[in-house]
N, C-alpha and C. Protein backbone atom coordinates (compact mmCIF):
# COMPACT_ATOMS: atom_id res chain seq x y z
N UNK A 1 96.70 -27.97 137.30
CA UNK A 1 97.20 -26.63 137.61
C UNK A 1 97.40 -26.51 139.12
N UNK A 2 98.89 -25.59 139.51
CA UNK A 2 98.95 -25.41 140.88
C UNK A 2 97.91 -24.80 141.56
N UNK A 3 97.74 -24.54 142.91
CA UNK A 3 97.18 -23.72 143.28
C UNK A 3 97.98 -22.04 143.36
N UNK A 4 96.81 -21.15 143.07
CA UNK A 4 97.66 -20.19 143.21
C UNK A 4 97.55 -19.61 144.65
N UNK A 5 98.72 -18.37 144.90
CA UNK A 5 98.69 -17.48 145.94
C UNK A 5 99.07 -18.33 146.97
N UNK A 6 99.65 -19.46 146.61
CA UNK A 6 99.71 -21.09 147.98
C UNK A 6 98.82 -21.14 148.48
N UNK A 7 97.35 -20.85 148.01
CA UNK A 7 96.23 -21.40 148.68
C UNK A 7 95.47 -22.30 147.67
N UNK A 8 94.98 -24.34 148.50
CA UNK A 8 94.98 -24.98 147.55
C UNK A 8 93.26 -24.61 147.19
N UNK A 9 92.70 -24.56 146.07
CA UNK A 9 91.18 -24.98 145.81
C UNK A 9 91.37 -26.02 144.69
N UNK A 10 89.86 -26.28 145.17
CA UNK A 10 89.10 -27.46 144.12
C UNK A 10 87.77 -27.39 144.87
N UNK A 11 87.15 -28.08 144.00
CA UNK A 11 85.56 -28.04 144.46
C UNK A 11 85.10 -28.59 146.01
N UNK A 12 86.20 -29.56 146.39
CA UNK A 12 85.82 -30.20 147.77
C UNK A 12 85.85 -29.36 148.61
N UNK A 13 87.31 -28.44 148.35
CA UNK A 13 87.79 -27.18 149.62
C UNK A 13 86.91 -26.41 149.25
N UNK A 14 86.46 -26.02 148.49
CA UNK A 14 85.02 -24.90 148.18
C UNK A 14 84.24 -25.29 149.68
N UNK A 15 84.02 -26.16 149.77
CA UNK A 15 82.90 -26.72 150.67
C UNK A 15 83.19 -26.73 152.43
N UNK A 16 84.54 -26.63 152.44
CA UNK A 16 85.23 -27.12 153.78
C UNK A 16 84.41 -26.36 155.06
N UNK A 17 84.41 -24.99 154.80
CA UNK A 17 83.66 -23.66 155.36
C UNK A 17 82.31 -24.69 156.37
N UNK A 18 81.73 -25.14 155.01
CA UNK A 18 80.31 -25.81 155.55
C UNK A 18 80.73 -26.64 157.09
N UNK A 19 81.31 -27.53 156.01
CA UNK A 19 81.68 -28.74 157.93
C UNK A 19 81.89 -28.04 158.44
N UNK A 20 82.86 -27.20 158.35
CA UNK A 20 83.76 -26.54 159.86
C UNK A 20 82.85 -25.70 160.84
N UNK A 21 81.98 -24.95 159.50
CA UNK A 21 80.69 -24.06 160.72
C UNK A 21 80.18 -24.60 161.73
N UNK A 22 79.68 -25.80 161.30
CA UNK A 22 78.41 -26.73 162.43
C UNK A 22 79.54 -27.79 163.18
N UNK A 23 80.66 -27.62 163.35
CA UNK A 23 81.32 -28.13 164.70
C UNK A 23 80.59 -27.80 166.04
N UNK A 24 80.44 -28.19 166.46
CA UNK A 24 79.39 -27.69 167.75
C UNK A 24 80.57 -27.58 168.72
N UNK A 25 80.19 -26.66 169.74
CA UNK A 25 80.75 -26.37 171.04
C UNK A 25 81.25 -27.40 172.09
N UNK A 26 82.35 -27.34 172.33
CA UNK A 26 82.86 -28.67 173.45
C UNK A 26 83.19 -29.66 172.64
N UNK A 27 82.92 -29.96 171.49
CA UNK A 27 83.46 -31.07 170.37
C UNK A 27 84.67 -31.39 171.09
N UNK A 28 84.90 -32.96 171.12
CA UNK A 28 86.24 -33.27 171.82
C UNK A 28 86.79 -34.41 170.82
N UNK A 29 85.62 -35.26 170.05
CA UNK A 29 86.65 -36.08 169.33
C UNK A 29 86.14 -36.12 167.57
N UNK A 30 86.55 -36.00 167.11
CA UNK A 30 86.29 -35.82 165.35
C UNK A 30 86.71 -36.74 164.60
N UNK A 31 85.94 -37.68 163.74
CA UNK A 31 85.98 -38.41 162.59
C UNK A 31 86.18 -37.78 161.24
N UNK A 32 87.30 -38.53 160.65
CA UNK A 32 87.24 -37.66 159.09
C UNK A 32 87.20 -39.37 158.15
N UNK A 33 85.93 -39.17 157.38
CA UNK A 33 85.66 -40.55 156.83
C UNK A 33 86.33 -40.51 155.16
N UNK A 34 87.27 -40.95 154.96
CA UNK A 34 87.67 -40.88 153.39
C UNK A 34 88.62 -39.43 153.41
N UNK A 35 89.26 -39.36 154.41
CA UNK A 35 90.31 -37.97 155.16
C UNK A 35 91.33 -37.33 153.88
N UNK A 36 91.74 -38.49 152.43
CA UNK A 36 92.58 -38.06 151.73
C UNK A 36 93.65 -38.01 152.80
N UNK A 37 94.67 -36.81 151.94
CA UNK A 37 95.83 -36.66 152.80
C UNK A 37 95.60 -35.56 153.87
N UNK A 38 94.49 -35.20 153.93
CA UNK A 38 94.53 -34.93 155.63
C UNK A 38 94.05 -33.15 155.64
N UNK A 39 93.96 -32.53 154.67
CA UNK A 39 93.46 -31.48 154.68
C UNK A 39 92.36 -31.17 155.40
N UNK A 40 91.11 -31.56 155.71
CA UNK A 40 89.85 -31.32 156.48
C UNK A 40 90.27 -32.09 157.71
N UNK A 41 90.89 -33.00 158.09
CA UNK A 41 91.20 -33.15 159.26
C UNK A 41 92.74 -32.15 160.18
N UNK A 42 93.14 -31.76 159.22
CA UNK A 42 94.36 -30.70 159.88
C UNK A 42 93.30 -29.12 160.15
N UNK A 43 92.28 -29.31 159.62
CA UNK A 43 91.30 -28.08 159.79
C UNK A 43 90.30 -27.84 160.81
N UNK A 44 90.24 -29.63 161.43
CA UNK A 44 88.96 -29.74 162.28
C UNK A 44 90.05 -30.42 163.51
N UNK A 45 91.37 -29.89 163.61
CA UNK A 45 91.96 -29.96 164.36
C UNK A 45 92.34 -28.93 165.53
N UNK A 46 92.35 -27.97 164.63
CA UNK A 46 92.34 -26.54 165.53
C UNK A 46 91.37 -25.96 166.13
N UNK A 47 90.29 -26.99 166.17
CA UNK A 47 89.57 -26.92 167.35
C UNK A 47 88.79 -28.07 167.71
N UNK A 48 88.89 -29.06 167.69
CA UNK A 48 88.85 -29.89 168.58
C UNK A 48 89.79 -31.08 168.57
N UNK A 49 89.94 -31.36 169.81
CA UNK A 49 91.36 -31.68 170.60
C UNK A 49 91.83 -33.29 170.02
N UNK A 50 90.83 -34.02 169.68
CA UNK A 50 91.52 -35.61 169.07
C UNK A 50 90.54 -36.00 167.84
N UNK A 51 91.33 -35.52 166.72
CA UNK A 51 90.70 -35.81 165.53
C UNK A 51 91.47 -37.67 165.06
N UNK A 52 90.72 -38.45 164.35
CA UNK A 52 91.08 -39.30 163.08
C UNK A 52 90.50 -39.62 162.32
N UNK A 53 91.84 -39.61 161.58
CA UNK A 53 91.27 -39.26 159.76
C UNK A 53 91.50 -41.19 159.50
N UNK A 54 90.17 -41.30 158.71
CA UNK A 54 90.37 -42.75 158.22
C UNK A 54 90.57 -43.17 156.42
N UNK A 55 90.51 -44.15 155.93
CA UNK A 55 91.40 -43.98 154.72
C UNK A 55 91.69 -45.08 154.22
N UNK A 56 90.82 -45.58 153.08
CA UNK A 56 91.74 -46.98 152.37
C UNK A 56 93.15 -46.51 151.58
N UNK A 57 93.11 -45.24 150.89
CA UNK A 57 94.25 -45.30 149.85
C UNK A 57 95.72 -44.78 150.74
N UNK A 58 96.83 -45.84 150.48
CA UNK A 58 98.05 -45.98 151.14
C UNK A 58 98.98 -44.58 150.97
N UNK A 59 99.16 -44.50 149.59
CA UNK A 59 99.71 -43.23 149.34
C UNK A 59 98.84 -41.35 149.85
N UNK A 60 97.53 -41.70 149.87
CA UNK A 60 97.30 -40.15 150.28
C UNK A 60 97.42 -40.23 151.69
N UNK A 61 97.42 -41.25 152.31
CA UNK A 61 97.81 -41.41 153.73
C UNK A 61 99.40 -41.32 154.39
N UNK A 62 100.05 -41.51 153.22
CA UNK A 62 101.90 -41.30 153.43
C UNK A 62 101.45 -39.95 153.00
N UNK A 63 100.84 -39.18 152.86
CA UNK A 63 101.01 -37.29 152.47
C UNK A 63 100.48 -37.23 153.68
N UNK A 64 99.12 -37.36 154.33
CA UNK A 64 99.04 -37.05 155.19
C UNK A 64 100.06 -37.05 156.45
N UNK A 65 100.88 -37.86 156.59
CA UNK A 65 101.24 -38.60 157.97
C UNK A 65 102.87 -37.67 158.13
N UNK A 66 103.02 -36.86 156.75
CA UNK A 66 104.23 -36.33 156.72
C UNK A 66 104.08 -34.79 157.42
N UNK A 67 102.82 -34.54 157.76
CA UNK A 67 102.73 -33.08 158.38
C UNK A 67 102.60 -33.40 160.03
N UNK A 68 103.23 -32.31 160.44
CA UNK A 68 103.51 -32.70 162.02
C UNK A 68 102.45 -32.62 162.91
N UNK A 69 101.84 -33.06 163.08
CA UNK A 69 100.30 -33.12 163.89
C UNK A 69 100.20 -34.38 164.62
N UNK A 70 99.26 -33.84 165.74
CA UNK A 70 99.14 -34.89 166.49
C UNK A 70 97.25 -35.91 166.51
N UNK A 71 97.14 -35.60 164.88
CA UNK A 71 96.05 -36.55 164.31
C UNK A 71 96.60 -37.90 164.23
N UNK A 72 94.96 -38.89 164.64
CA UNK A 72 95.13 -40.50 164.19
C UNK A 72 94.84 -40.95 163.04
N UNK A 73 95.78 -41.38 162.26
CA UNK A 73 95.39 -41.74 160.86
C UNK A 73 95.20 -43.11 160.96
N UNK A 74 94.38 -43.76 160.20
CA UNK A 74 94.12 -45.26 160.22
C UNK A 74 93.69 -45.39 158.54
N UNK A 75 94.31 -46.94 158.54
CA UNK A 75 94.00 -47.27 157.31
C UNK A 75 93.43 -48.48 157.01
N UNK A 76 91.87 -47.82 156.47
CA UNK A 76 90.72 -49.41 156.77
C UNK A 76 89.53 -48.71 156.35
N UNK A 77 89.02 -49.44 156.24
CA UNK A 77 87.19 -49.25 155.99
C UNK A 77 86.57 -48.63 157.26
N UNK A 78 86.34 -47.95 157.05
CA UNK A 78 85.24 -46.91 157.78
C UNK A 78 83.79 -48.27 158.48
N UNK A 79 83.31 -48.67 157.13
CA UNK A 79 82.25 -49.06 157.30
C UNK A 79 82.48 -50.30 158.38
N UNK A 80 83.71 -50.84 158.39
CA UNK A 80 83.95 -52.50 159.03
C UNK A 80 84.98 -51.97 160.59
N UNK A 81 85.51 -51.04 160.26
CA UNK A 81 86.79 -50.43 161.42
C UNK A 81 86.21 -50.59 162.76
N UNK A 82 86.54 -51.36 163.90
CA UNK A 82 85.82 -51.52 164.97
C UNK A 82 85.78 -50.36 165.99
N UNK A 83 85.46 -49.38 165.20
CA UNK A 83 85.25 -48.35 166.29
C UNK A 83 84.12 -48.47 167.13
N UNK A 84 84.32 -47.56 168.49
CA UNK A 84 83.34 -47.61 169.35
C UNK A 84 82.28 -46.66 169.32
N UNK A 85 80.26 -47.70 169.10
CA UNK A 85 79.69 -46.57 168.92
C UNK A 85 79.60 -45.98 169.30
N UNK A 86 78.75 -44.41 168.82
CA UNK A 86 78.62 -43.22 169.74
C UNK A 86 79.54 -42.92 170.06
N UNK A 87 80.61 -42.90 169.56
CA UNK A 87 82.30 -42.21 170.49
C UNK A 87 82.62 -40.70 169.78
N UNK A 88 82.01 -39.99 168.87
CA UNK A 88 82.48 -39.56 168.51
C UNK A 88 82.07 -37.86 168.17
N UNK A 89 82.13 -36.85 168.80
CA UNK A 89 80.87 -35.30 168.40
C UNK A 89 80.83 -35.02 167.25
N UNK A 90 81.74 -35.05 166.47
CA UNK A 90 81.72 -34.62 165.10
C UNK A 90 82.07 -36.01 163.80
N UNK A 91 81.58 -36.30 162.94
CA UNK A 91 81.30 -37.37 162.22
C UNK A 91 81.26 -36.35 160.87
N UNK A 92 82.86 -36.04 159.85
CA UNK A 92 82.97 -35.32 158.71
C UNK A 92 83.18 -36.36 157.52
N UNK A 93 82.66 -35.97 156.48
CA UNK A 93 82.96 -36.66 154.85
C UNK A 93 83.30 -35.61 153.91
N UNK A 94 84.14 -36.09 153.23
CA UNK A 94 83.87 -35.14 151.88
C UNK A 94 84.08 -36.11 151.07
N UNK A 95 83.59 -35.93 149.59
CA UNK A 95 83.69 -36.94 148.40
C UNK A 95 84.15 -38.13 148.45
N UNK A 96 83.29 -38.82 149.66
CA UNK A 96 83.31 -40.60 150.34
C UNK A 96 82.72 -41.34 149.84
N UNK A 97 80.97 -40.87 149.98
CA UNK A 97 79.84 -41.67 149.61
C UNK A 97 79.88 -42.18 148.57
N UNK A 98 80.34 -41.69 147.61
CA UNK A 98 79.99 -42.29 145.88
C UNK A 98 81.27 -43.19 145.96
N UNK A 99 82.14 -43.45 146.73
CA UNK A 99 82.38 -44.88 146.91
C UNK A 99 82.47 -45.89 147.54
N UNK A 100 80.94 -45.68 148.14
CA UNK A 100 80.32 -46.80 149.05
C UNK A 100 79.20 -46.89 148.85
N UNK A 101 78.44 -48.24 149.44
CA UNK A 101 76.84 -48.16 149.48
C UNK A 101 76.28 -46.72 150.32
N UNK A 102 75.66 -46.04 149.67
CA UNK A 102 75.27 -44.72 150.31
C UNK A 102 74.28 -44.83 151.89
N UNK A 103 73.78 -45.51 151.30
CA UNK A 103 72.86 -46.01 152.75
C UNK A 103 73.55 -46.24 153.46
N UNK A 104 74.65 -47.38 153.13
CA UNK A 104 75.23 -48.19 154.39
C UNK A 104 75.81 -46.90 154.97
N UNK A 105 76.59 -46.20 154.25
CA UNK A 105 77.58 -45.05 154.95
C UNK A 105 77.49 -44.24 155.23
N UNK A 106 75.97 -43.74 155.39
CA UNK A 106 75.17 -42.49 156.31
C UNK A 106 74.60 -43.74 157.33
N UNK A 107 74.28 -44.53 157.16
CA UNK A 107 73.76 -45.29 159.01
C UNK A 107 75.20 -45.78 159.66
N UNK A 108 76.40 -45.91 159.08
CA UNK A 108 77.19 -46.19 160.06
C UNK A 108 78.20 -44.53 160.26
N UNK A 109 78.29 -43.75 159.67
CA UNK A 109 77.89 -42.66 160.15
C UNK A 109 77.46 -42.22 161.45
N UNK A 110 76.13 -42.21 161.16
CA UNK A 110 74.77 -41.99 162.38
C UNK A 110 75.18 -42.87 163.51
N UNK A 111 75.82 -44.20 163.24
CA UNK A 111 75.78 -44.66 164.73
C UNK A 111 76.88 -44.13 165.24
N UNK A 112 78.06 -43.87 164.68
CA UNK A 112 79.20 -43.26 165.66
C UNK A 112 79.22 -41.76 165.68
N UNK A 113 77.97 -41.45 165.69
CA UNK A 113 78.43 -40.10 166.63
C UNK A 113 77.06 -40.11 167.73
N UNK A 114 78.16 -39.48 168.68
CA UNK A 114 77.32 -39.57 170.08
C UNK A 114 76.04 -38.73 170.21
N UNK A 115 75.38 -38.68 171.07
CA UNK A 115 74.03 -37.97 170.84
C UNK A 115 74.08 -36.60 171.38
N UNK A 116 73.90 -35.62 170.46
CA UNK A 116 74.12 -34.36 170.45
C UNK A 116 74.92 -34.04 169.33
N UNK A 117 75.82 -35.12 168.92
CA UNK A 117 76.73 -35.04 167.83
C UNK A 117 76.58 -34.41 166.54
N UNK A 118 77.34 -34.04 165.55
CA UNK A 118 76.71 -33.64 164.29
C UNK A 118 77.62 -34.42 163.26
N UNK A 119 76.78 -34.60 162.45
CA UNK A 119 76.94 -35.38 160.97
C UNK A 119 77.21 -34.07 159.93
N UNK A 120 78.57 -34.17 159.51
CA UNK A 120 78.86 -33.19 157.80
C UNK A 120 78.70 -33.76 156.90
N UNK A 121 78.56 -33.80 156.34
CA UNK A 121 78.82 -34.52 154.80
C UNK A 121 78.87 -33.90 153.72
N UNK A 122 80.17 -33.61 152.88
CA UNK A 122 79.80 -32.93 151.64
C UNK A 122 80.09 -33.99 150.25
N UNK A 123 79.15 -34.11 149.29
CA UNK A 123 79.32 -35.26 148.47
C UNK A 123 79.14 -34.65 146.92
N UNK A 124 79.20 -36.14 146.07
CA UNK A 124 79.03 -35.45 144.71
C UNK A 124 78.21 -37.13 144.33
N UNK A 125 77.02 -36.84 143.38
CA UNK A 125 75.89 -36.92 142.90
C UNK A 125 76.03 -36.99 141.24
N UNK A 126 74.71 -37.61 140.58
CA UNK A 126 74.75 -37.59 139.40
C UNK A 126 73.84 -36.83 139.26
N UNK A 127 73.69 -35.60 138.14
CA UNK A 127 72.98 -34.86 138.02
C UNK A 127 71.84 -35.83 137.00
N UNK A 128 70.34 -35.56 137.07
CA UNK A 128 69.07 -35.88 135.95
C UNK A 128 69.03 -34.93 135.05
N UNK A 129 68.94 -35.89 134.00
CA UNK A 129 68.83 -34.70 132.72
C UNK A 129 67.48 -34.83 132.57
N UNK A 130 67.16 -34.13 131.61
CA UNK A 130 67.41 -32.17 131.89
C UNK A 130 66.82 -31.82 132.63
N UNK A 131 66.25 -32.08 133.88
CA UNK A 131 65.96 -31.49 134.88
C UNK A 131 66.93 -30.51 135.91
N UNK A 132 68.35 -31.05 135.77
CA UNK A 132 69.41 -30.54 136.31
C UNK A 132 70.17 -29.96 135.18
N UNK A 133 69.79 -29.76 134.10
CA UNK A 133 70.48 -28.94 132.83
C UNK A 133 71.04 -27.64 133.55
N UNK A 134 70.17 -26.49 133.98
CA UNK A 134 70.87 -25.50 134.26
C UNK A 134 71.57 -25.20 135.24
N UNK A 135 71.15 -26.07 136.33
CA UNK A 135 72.52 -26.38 137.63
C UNK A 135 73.40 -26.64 137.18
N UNK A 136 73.36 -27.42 136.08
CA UNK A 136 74.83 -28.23 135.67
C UNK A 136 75.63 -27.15 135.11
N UNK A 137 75.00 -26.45 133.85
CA UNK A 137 75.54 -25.52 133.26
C UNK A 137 75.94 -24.28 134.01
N UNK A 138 75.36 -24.23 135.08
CA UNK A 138 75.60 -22.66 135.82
C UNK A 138 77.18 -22.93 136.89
N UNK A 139 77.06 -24.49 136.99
CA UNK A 139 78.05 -24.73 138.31
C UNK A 139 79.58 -25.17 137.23
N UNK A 140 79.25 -25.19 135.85
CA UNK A 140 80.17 -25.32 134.97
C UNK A 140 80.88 -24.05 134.82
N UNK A 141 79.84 -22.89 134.78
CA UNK A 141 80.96 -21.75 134.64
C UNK A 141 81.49 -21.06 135.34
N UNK A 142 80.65 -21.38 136.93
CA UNK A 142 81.48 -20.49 138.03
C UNK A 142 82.42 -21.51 138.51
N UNK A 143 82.65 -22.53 138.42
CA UNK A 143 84.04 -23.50 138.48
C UNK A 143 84.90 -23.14 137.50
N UNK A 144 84.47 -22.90 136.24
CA UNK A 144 85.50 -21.98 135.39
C UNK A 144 86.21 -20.54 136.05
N UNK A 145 85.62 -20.33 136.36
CA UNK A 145 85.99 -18.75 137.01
C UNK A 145 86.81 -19.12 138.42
N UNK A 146 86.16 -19.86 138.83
CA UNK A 146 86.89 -20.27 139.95
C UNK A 146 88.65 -21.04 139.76
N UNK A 147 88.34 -21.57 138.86
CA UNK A 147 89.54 -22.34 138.24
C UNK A 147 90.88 -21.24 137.86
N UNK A 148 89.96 -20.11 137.20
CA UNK A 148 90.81 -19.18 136.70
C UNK A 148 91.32 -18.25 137.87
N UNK A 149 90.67 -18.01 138.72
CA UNK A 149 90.93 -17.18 139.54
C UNK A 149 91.85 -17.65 140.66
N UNK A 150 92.02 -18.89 141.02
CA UNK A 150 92.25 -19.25 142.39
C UNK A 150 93.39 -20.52 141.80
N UNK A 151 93.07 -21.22 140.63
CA UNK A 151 94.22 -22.28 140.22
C UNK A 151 93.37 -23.64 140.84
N UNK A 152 93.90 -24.50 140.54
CA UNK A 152 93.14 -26.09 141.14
C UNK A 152 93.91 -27.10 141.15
N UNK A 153 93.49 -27.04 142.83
CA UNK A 153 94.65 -28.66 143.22
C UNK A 153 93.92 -30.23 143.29
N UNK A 154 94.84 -30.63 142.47
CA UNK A 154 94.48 -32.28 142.51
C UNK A 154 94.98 -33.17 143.42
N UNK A 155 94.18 -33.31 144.32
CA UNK A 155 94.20 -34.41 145.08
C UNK A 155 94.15 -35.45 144.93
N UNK A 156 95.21 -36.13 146.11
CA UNK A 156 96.28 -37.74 145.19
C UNK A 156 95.20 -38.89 145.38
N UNK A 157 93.64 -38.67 145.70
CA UNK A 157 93.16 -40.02 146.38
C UNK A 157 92.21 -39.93 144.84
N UNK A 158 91.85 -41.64 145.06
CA UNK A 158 91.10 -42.25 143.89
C UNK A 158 90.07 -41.64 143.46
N UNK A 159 89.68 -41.91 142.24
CA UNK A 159 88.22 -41.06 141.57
C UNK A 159 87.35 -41.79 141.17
N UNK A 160 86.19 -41.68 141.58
CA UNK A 160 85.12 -42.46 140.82
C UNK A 160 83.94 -41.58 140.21
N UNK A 161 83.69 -41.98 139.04
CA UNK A 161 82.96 -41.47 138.31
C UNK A 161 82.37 -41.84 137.21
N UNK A 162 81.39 -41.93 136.60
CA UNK A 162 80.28 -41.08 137.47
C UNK A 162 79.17 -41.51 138.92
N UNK A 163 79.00 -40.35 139.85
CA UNK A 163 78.92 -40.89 140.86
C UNK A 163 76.76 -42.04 140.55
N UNK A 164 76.80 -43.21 141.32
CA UNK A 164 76.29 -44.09 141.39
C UNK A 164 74.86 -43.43 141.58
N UNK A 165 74.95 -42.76 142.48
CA UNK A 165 73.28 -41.75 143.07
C UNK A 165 72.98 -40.72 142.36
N UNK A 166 72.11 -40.26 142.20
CA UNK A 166 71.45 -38.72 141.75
C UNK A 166 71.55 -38.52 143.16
N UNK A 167 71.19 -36.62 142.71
CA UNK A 167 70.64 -35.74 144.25
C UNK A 167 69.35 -36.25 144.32
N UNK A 168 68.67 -36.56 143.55
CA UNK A 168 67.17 -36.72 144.30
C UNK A 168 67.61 -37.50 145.50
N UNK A 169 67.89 -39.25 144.89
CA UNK A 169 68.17 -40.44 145.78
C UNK A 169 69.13 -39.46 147.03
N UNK A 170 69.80 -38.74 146.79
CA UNK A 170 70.68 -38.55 148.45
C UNK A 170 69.64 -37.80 149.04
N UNK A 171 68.66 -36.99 148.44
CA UNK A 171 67.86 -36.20 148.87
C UNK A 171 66.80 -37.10 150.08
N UNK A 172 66.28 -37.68 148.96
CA UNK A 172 65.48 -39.27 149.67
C UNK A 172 66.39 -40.03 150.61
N UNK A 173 67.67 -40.58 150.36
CA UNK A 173 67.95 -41.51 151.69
C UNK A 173 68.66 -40.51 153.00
N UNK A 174 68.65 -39.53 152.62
CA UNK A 174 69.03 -38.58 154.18
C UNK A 174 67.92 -38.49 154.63
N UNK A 175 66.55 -37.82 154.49
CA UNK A 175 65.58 -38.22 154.95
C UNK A 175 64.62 -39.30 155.65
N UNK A 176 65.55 -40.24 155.00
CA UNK A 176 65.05 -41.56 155.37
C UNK A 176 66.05 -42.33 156.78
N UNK A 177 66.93 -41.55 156.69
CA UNK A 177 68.13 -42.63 157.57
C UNK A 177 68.42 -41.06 158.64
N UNK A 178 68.56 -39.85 158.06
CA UNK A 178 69.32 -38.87 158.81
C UNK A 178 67.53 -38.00 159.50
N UNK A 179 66.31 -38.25 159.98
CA UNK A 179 65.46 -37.50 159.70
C UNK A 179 65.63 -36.12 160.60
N UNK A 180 65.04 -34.99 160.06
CA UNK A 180 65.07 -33.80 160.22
C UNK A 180 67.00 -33.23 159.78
N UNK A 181 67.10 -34.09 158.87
CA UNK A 181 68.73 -33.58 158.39
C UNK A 181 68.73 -32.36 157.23
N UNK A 182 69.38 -31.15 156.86
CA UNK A 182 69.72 -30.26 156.12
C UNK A 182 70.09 -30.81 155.10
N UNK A 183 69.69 -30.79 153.84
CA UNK A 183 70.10 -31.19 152.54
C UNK A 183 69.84 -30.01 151.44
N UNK A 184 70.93 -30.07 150.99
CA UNK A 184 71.43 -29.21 150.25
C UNK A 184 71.88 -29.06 148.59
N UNK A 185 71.50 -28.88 147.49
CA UNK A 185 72.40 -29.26 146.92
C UNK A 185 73.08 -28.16 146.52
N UNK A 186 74.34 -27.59 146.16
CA UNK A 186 75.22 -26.82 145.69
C UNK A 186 75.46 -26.56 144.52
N UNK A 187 75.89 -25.55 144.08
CA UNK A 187 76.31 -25.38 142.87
C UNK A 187 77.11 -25.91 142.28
N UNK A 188 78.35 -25.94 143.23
CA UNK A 188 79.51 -26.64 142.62
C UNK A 188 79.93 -28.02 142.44
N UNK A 189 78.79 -28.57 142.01
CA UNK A 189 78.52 -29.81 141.31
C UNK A 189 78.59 -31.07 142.96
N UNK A 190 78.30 -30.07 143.99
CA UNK A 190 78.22 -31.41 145.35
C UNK A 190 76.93 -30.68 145.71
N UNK A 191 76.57 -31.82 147.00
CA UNK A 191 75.78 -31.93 147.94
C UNK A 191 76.39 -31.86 149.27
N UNK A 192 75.17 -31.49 150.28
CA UNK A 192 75.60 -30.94 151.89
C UNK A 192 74.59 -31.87 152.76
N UNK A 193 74.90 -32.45 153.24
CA UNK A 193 73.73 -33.16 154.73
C UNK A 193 74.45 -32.65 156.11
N UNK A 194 73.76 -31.96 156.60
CA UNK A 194 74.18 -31.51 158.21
C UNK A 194 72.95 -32.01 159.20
N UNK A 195 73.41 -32.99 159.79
CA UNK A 195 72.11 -33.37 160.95
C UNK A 195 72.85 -33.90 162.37
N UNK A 196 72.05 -33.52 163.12
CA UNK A 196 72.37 -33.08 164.84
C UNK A 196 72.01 -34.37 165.58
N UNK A 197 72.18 -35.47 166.07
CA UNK A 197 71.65 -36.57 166.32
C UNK A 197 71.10 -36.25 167.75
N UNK A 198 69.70 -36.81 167.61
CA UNK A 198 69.37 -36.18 169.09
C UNK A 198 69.88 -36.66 170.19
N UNK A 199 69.56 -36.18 171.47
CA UNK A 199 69.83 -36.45 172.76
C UNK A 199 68.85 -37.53 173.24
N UNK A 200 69.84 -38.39 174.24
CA UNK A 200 68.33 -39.66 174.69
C UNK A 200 67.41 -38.88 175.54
């Protein structure tokens, strides 16, 4: 289904709000890890000054590259891409992790952003049964409502499912790799890690 009112949702853009809040002040260069065609990086553009969006899949990267902006798109592995560490204030994901080693891709993460920097991440998780029965069921019907109300856009990049981690495990390895990081889990069937990397 289109989006309606020409505004796009789906569960990822539900989330966008989050990253964009904890941009910190003076932010000058922004990572978008698994960028799609470019939506959260055309967002974390209008305020800070040299965003790139990175990206294995070829085609959501020809959507991206067709809007007139002066973002760097690259197409490569995040985890192997020879970027320079610490280069970077803001370090964003959305629905990345569950297709990568999760560990690996919150510590290489953590190393490219500079100190003071902040880490977003919004992800999606396997829920435990039945321990997560009524999260599941509750985030089933306000995505219904949401669906109905607002319409839902499908985005052209790959899907994997079901995702590899529970929330506990992301719960546990942000703690373990991100410490004193914000973890979250959401209703709408994702998770949130926001952590501030300290200063030397």
């Amino acid at each position: 289904m289109a989006a309606k009112n020409g505004r796009r949702w789906n569960h990822n853009i539900h989330y966008h709000p989050r990253i964009l809040s904890v941009v910190p002040d003076g932010a000058e260069r922004a990572l978008d890890v698994g960028c799609g065609e470019g939506m959260l990086v055309r967002e974390l553009r209008r305020t800070v000054p040299h965003v790139t969006g990175i990206d294995l899949d070829a085609p959501s990267l020809d959507q991206a590259r067709e809007y007139p902006d002066d973002v760097d798109y690259i197409r490569d592995d995040f985890l192997t891409h020879p970027f320079e560490p610490a280069s970077f204030d803001v370090v964003a994901s959305v629905a990345t992790l569950h297709h990568v080693d999760a560990a690996a891709g919150l510590a290489r993460m953590r190393d490219l952003l500079r100190p003071g920097g902040v880490l977003a991440v919004v992800g999606l998780a396997r829920h435990t049964m039945p321990g997560d029965l009524p999260r599941a069921l509750a985030g089933t019907a306000v995505g219904t409502f949401h669906r109905a109300m607002k319409g839902h856009w499908e985005h052209p990049s790959p899907i994997v499912w079901p995702p590899p981690v529970t929330y506990a495990e992301m719960r546990a390895l942000a703690a373990e790799i991100l410490p004193g990081s914000q973890y979250r889990h959401h209703l709408l069937w994702r998770y949130s890690i926001v952590w501030r990397k300290p200063r030397d």
